[in-house]
Protein backbone atom coordinates (compact mmCIF):
# COMPACT_ATOMS: atom_id res chain seq x y z
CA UNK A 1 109.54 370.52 244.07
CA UNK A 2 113.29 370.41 244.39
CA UNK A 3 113.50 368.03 241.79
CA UNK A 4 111.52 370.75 239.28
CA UNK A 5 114.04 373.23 240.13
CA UNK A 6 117.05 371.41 239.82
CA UNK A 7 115.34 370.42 236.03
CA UNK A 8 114.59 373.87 235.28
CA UNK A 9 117.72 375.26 236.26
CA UNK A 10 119.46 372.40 234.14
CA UNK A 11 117.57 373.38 231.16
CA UNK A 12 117.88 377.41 231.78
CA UNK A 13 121.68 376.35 231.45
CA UNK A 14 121.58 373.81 228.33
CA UNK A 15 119.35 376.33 226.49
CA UNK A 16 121.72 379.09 227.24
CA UNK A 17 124.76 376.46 225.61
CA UNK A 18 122.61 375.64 222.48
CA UNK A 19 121.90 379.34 221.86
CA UNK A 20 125.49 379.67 221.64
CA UNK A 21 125.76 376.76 219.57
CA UNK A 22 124.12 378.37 217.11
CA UNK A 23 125.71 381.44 216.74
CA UNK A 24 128.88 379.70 216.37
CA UNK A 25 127.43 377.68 213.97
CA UNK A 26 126.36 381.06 211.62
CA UNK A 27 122.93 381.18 212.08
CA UNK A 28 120.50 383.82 213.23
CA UNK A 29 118.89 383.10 216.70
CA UNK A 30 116.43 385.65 216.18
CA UNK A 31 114.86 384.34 213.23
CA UNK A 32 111.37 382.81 213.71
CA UNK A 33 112.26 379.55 213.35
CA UNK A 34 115.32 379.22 215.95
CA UNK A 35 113.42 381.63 218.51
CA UNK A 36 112.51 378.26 220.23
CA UNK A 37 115.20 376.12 218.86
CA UNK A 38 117.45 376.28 222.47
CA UNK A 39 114.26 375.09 224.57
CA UNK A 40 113.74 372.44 222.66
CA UNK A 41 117.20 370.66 221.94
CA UNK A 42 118.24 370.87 225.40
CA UNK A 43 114.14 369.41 226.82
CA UNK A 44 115.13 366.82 223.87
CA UNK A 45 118.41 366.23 225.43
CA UNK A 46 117.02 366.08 228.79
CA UNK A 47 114.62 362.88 227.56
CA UNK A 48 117.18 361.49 225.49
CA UNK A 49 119.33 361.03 228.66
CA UNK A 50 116.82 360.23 231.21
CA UNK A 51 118.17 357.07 232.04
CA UNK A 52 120.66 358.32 233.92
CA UNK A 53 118.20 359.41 236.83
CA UNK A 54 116.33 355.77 236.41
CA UNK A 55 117.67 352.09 238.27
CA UNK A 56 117.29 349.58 235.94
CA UNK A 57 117.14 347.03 238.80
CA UNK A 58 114.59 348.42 240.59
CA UNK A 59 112.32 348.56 237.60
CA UNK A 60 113.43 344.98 237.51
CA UNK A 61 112.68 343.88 241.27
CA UNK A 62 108.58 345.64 240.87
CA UNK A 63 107.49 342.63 239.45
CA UNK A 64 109.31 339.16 240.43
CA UNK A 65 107.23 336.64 240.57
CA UNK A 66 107.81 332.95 241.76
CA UNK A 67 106.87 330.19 239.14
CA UNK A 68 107.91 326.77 238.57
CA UNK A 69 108.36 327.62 234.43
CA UNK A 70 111.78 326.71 233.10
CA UNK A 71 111.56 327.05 229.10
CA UNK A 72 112.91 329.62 227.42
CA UNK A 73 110.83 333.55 227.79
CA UNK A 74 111.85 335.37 224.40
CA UNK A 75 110.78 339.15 224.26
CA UNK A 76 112.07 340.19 220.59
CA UNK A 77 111.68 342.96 218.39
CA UNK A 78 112.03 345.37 221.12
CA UNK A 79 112.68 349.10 219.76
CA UNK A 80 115.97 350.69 220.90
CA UNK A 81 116.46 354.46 220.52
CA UNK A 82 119.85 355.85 221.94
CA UNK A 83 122.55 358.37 221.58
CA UNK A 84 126.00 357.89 220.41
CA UNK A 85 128.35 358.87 223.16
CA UNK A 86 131.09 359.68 220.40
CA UNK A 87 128.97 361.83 218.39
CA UNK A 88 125.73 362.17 220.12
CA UNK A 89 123.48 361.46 216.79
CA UNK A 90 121.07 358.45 217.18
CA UNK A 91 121.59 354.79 217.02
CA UNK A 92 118.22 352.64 216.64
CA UNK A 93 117.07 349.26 216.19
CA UNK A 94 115.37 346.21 217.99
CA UNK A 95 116.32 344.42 221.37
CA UNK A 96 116.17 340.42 221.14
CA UNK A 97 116.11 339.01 224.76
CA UNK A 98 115.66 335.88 226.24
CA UNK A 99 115.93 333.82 229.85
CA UNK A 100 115.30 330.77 231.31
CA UNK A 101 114.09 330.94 234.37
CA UNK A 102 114.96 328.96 237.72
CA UNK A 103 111.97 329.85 239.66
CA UNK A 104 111.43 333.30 239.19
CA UNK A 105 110.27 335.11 236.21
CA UNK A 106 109.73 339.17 236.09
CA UNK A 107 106.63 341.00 234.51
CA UNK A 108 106.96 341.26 230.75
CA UNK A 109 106.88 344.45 230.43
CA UNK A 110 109.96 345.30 232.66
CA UNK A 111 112.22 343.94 229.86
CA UNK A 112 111.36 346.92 227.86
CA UNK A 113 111.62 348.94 230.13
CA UNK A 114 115.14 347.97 231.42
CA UNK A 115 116.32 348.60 227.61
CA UNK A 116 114.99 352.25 227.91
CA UNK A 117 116.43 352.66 231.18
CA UNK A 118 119.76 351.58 229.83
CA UNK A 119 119.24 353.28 225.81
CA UNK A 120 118.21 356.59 227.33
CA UNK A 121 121.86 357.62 227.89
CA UNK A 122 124.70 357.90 226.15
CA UNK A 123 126.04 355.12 224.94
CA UNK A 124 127.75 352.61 222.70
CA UNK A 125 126.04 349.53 221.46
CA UNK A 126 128.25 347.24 222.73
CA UNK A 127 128.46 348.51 226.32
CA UNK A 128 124.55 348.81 226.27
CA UNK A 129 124.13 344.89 225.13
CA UNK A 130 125.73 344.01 228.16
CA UNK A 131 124.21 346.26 230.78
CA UNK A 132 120.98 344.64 229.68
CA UNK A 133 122.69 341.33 230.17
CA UNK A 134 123.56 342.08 233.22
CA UNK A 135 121.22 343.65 235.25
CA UNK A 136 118.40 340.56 234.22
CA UNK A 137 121.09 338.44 234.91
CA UNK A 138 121.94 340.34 238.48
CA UNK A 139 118.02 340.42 239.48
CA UNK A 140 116.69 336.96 238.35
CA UNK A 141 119.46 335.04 238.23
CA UNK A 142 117.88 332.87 235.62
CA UNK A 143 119.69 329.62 234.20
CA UNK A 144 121.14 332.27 231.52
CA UNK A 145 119.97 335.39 229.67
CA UNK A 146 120.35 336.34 225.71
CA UNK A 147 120.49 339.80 224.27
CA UNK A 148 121.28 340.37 220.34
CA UNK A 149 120.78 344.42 218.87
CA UNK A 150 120.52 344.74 215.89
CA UNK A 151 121.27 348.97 215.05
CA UNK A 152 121.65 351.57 212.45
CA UNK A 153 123.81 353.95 213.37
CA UNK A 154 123.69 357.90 212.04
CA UNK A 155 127.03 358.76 213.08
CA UNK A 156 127.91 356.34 210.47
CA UNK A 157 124.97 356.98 207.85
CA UNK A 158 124.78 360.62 208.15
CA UNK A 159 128.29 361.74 208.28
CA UNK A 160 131.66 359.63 208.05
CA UNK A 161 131.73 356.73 206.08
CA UNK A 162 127.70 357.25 205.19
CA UNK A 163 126.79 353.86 204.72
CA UNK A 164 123.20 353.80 204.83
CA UNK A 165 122.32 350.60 204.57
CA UNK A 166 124.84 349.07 207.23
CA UNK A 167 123.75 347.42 210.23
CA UNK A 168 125.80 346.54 213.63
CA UNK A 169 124.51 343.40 215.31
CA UNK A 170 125.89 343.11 218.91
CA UNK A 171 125.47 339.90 221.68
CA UNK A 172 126.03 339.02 225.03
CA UNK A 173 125.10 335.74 226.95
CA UNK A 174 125.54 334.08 230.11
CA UNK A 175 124.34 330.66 231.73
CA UNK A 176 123.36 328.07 229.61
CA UNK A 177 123.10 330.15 226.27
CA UNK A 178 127.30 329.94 226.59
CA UNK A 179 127.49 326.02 227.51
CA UNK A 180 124.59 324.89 225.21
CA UNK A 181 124.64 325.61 221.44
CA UNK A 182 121.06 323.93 220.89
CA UNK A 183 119.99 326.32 223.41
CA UNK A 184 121.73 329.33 221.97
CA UNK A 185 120.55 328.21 218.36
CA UNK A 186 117.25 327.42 219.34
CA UNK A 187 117.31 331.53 220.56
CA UNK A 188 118.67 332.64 217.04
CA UNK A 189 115.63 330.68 215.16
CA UNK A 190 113.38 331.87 217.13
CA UNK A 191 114.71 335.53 216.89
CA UNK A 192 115.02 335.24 213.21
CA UNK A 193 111.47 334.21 212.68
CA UNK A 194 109.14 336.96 211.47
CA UNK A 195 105.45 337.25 212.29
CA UNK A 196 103.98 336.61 209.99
């Protein structure tokens, strides 16, 4: 229940900023349209930034599992939505990760996960490829771990340099992904295949 409060009070005070927002910005805040407008940017905002409240290593450590597997576990085309710390517009794309285990492998669907946990805040892309490198690296210390993003970014398609069709691809590895480059390549073709 304190937790509700806290929330509530939070958004009593974001909505209260946004309303302001908007009068500075010119508009009317009483017109139909806008009556809501405060609400709903700073509930937005509260989701958006969610993963500040969440440990990514925890949602990591619910489902270890012992197992003798050692090849390569590739989760790819994993959907990234995040907010740009400089501007706080959007930056989206897909996730590419991969391990190889050394006797422990983790749930599938905690991969995913971790990248919310992680995209949910503000953020740069760069910083964000390595927390996710990191934290499977941290809890399963695997034989090495893979992340590529691929992102469009608004604050650079919307406004600034408005390049709509550019993309930023960041990576991070660790373990044998650095020291091999049949392993590392064998990761790239995999990630570049489509389904097909």
């Amino acid at each position: 229940m304190a937790e509700n409060t806290e929330f509530e009070k939070h958004l009593d005070q974001l909505s209260s900023l946004y309303k302001n927002v908007l009068v500075h910005l010119g508009e009317n805040i009483n017109r139909e349209g806008l009556l809501k407008t405060p609400e709903r940017v700073a509930k937005s905002l509260q989701f958006l930034t969610s993963g500040n409240q969440v440990n990514p290593d925890d949602i990591m450590n619910q489902a270890i599992f012992h197992e003798e597997y050692s090849e390569m576990v590739i989760v790819k085309d994993i959907e990234i939505y995040s907010l740009c710390e400089h501007h706080m517009l959007p930056f989206f794309g897909k996730a590419h990760i991969a391990y190889i285990p050394d006797g422990k492998i983790v749930g599938l669907s905690k991969i995913p996960r971790v990248v919310d946990a992680f995209a949910r805040r503000l953020q740069v892309q760069e910083r964000l490829t390595i927390e996710i490198r990191d934290c499977i690296q941290r809890t399963l210390n695997p034989k090495g771990v893979a992340v590529v993003l691929e992102c469009s970014h608004m604050c650079m398609q919307m406004r600034g340099v408005q390049k709509q069709n550019s993309k930023t691809a960041t990576s991070a590895f660790t373990g044998i992904f650095l020291t091999n480059d049949a392993t590392r390549k064998e990761f790239i073709n995999l990630v570049q295949t489509k389904n097909k």
